[in-house]
PDB file of N, CA and C in Angstrom:
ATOM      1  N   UNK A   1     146.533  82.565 119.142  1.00  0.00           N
ATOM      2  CA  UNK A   1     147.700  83.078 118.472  1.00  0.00           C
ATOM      3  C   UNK A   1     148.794  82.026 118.396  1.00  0.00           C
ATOM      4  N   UNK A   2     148.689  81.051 119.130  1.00  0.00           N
ATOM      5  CA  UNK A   2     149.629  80.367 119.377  1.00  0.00           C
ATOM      6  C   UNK A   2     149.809  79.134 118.175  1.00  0.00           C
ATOM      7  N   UNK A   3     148.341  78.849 117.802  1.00  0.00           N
ATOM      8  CA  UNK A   3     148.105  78.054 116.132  1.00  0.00           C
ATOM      9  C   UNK A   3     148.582  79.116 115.727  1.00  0.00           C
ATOM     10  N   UNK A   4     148.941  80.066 115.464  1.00  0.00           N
ATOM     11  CA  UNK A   4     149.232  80.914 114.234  1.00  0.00           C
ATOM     12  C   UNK A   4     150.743  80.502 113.682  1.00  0.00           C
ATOM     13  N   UNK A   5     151.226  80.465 115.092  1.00  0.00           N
ATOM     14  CA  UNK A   5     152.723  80.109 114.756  1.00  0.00           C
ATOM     15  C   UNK A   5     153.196  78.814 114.170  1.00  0.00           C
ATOM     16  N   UNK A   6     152.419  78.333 114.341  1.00  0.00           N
ATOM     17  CA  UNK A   6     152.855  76.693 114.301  1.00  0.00           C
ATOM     18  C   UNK A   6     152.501  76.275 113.026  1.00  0.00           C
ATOM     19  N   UNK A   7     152.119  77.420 112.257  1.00  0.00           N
ATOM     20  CA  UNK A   7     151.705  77.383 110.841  1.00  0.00           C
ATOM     21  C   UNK A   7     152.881  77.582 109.923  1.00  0.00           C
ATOM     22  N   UNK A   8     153.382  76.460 108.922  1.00  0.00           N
ATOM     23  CA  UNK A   8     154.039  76.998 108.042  1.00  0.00           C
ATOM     24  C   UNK A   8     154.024  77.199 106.499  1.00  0.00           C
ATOM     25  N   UNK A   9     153.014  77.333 105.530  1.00  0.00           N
ATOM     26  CA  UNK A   9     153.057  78.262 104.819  1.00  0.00           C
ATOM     27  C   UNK A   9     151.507  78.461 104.769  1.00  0.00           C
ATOM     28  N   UNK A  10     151.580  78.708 103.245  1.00  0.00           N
ATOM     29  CA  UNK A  10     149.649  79.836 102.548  1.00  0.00           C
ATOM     30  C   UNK A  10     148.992  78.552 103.483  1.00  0.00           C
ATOM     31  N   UNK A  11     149.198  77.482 102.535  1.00  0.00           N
ATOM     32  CA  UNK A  11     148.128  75.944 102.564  1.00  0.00           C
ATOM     33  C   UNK A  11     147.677  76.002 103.983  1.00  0.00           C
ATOM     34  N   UNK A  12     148.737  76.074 104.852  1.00  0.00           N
ATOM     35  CA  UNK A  12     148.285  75.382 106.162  1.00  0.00           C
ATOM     36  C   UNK A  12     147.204  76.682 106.798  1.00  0.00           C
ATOM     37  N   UNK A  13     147.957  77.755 106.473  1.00  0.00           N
ATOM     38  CA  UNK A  13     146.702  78.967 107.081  1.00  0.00           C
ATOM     39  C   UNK A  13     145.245  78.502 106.757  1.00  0.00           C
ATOM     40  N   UNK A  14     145.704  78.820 105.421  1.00  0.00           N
ATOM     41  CA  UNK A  14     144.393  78.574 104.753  1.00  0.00           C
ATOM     42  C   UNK A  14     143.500  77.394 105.481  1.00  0.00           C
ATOM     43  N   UNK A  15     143.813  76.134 105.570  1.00  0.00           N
ATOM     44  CA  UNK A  15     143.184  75.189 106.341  1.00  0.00           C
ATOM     45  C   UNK A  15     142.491  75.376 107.594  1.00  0.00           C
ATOM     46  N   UNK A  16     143.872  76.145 108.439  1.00  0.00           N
ATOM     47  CA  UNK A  16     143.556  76.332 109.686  1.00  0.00           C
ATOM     48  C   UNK A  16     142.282  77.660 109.706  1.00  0.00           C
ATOM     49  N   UNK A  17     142.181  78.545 109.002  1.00  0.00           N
ATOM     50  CA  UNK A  17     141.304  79.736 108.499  1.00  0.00           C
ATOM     51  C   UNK A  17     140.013  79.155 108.329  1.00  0.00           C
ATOM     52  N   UNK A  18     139.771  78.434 107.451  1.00  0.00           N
ATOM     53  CA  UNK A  18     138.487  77.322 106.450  1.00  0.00           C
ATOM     54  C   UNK A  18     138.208  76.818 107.988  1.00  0.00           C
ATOM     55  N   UNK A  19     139.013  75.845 109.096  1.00  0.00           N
ATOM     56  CA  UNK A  19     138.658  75.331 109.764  1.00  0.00           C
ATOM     57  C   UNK A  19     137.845  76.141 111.785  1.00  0.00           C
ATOM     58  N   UNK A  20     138.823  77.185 111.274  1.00  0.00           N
ATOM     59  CA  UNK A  20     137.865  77.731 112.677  1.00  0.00           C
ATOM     60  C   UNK A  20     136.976  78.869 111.736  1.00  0.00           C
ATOM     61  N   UNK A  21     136.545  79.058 110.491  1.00  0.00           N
ATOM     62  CA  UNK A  21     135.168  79.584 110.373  1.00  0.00           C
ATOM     63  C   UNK A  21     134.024  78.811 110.033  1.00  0.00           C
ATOM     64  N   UNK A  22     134.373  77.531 110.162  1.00  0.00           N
ATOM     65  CA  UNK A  22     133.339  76.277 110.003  1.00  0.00           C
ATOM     66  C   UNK A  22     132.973  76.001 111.403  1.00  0.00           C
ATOM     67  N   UNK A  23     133.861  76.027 112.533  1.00  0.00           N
ATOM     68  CA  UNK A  23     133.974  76.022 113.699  1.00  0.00           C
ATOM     69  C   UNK A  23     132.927  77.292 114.494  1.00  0.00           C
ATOM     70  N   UNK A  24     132.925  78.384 113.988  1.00  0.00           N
ATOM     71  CA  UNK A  24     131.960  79.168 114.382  1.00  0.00           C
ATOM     72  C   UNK A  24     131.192  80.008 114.217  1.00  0.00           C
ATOM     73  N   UNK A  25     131.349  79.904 112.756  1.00  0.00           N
ATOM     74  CA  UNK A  25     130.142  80.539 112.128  1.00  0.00           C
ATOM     75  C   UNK A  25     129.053  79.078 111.298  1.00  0.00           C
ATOM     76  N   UNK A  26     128.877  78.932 112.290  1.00  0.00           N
ATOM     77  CA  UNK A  26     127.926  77.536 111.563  1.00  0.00           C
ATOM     78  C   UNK A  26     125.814  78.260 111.477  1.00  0.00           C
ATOM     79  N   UNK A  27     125.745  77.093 110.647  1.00  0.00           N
ATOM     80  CA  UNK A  27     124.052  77.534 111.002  1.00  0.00           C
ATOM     81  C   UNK A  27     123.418  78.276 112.034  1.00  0.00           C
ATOM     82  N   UNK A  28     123.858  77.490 113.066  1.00  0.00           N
ATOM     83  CA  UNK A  28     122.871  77.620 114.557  1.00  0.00           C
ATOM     84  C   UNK A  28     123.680  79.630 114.605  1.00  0.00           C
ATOM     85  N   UNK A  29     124.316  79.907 114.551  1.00  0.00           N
ATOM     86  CA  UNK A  29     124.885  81.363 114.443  1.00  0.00           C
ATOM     87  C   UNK A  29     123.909  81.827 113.611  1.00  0.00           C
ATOM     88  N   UNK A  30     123.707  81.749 112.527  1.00  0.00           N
ATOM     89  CA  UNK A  30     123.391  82.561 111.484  1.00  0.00           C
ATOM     90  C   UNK A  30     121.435  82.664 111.693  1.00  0.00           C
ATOM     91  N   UNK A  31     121.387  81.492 112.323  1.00  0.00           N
ATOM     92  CA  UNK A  31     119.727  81.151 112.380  1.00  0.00           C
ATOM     93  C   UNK A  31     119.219  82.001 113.530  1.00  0.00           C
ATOM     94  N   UNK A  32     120.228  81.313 114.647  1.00  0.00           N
ATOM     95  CA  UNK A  32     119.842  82.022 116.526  1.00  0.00           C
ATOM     96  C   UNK A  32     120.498  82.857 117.033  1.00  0.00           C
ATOM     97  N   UNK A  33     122.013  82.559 116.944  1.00  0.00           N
ATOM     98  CA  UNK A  33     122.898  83.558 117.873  1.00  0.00           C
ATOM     99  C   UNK A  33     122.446  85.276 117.107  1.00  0.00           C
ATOM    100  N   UNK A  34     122.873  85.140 116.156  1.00  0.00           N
ATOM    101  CA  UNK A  34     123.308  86.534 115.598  1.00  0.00           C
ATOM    102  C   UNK A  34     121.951  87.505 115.274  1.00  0.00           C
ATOM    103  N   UNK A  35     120.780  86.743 115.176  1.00  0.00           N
ATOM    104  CA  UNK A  35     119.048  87.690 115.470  1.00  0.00           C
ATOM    105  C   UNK A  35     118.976  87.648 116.577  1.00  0.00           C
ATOM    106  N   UNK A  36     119.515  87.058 117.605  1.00  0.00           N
ATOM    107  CA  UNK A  36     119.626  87.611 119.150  1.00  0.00           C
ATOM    108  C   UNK A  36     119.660  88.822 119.127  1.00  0.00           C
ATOM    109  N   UNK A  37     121.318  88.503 118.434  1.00  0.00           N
ATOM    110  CA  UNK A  37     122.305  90.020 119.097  1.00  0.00           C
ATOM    111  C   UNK A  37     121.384  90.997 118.442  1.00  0.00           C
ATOM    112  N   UNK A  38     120.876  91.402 117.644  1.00  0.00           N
ATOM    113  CA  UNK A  38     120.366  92.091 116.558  1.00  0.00           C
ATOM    114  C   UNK A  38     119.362  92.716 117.449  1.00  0.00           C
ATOM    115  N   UNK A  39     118.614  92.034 118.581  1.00  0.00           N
ATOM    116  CA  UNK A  39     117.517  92.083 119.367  1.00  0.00           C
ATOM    117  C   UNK A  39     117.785  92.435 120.691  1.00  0.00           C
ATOM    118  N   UNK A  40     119.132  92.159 120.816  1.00  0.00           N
ATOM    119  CA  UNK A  40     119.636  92.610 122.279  1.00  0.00           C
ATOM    120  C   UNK A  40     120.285  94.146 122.051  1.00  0.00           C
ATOM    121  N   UNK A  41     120.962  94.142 121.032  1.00  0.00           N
ATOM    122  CA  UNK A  41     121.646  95.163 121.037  1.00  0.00           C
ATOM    123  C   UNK A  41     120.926  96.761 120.484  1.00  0.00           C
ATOM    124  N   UNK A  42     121.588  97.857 120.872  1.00  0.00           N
ATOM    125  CA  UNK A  42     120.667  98.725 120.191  1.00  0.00           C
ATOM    126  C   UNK A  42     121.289  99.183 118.177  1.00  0.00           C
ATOM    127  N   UNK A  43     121.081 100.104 118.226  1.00  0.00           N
ATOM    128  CA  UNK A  43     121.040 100.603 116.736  1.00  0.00           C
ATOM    129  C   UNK A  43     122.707 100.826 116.464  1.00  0.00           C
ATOM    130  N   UNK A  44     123.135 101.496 117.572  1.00  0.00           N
ATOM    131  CA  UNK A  44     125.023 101.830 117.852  1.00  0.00           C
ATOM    132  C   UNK A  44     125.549 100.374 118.066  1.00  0.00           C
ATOM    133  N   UNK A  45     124.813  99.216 118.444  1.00  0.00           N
ATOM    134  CA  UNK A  45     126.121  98.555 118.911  1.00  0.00           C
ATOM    135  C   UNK A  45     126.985  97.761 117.581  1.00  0.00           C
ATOM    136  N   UNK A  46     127.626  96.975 118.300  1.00  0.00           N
ATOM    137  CA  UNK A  46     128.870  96.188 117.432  1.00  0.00           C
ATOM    138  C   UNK A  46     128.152  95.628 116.468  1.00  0.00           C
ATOM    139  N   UNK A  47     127.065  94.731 116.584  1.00  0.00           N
ATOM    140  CA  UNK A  47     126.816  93.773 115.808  1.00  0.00           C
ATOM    141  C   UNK A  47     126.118  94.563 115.002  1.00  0.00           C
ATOM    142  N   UNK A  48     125.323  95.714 114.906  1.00  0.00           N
ATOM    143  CA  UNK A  48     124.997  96.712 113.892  1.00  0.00           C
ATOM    144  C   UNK A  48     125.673  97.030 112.793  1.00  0.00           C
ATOM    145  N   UNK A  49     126.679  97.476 113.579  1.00  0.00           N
ATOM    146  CA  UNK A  49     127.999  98.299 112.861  1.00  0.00           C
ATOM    147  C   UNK A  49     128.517  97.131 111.795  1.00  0.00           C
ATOM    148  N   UNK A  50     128.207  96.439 112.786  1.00  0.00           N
ATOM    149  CA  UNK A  50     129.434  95.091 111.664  1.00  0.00           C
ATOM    150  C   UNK A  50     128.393  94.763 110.424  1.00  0.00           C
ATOM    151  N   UNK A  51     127.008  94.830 110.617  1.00  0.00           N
ATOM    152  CA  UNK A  51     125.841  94.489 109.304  1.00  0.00           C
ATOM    153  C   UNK A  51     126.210  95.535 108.640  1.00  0.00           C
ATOM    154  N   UNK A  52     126.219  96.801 108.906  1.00  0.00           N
ATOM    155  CA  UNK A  52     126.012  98.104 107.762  1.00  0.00           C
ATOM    156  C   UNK A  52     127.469  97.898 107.184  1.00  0.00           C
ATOM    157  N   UNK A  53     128.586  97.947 107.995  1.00  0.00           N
ATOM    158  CA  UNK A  53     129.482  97.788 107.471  1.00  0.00           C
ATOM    159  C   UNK A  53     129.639  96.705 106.055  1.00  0.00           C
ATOM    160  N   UNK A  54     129.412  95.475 106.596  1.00  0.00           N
ATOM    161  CA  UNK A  54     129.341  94.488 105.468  1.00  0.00           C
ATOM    162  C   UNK A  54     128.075  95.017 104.272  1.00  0.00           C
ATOM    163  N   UNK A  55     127.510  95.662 104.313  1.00  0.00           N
ATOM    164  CA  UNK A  55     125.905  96.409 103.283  1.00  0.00           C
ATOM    165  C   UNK A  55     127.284  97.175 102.503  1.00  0.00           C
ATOM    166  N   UNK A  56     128.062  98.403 103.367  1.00  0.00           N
ATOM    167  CA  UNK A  56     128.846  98.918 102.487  1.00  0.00           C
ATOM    168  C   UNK A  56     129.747  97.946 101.154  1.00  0.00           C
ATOM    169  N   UNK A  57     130.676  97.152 102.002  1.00  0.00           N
ATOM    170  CA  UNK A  57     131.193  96.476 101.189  1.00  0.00           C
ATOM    171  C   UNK A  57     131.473  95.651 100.356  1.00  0.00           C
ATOM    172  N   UNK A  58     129.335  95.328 100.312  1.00  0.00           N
ATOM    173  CA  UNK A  58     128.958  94.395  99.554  1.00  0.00           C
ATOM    174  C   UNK A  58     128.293  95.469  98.331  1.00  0.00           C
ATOM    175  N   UNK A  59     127.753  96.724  99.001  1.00  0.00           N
ATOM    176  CA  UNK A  59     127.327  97.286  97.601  1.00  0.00           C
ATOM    177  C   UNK A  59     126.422  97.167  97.611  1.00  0.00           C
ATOM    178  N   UNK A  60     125.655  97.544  98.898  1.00  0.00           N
ATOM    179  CA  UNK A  60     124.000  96.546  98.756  1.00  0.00           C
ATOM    180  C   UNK A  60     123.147  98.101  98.642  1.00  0.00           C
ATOM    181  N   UNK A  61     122.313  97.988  97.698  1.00  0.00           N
ATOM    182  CA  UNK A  61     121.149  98.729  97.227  1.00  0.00           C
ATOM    183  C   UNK A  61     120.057  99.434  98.163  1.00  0.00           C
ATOM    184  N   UNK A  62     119.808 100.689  98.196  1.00  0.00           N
ATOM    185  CA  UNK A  62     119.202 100.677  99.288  1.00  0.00           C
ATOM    186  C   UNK A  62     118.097 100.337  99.238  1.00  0.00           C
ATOM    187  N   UNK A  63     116.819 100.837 100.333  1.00  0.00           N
ATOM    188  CA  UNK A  63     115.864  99.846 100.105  1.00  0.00           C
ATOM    189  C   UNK A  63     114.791 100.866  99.552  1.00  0.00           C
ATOM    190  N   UNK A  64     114.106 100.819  98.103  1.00  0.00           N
ATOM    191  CA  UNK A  64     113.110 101.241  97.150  1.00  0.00           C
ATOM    192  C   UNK A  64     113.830 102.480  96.600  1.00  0.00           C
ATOM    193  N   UNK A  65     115.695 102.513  96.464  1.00  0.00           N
ATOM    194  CA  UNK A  65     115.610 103.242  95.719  1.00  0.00           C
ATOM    195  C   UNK A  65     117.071 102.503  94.646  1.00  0.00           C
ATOM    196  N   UNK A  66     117.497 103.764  94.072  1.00  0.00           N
ATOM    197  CA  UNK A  66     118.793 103.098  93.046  1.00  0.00           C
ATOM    198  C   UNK A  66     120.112 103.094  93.838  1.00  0.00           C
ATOM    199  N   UNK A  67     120.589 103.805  94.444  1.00  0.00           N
ATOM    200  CA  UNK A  67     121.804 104.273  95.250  1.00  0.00           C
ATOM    201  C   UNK A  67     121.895 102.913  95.826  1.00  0.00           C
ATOM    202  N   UNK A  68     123.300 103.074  96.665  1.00  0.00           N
ATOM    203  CA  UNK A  68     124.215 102.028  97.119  1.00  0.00           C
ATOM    204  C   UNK A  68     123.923 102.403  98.787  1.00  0.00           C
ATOM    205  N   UNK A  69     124.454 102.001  99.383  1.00  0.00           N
ATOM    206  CA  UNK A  69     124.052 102.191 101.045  1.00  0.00           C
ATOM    207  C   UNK A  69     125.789 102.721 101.136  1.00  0.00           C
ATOM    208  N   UNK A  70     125.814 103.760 102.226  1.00  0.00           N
ATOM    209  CA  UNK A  70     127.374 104.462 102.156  1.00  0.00           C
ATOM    210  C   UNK A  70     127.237 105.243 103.426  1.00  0.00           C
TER     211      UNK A  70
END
């Protein structure tokens, strides 16, 4: 929180934003960490919630039919 402040206008957020989601959402996340969690966790947990969630707000199709996932 403390970078937050030290920010002064859009540009610099923006930078500082671009720069810690390059910082940790990189490959090795997307490849290893996050099919972990997927594998550790059950059907309720966070990292679930947070996939269906993003399915909602992407609009994603369900699977073999026409409808939207909701």
């Amino acid at each position: 929180m403390n970078a937050l402040e030290e920010l002064s206008d859009a540009e610099a957020f923006r930078r500082w934003l671009d720069g810690e989601i390059a910082a940790r959402l990189t490959n090795d996340y997307f490849s290893v960490t996050l099919p972990n969690e997927f594998e550790r966790n059950k059907a309720s947990g966070p990292v679930w919630n947070g996939f269906l969630a993003a399915q909602v707000a992407l609009g994603s199709h369900i699977l073999l039919g026409t409808g939207t996932v909701a």
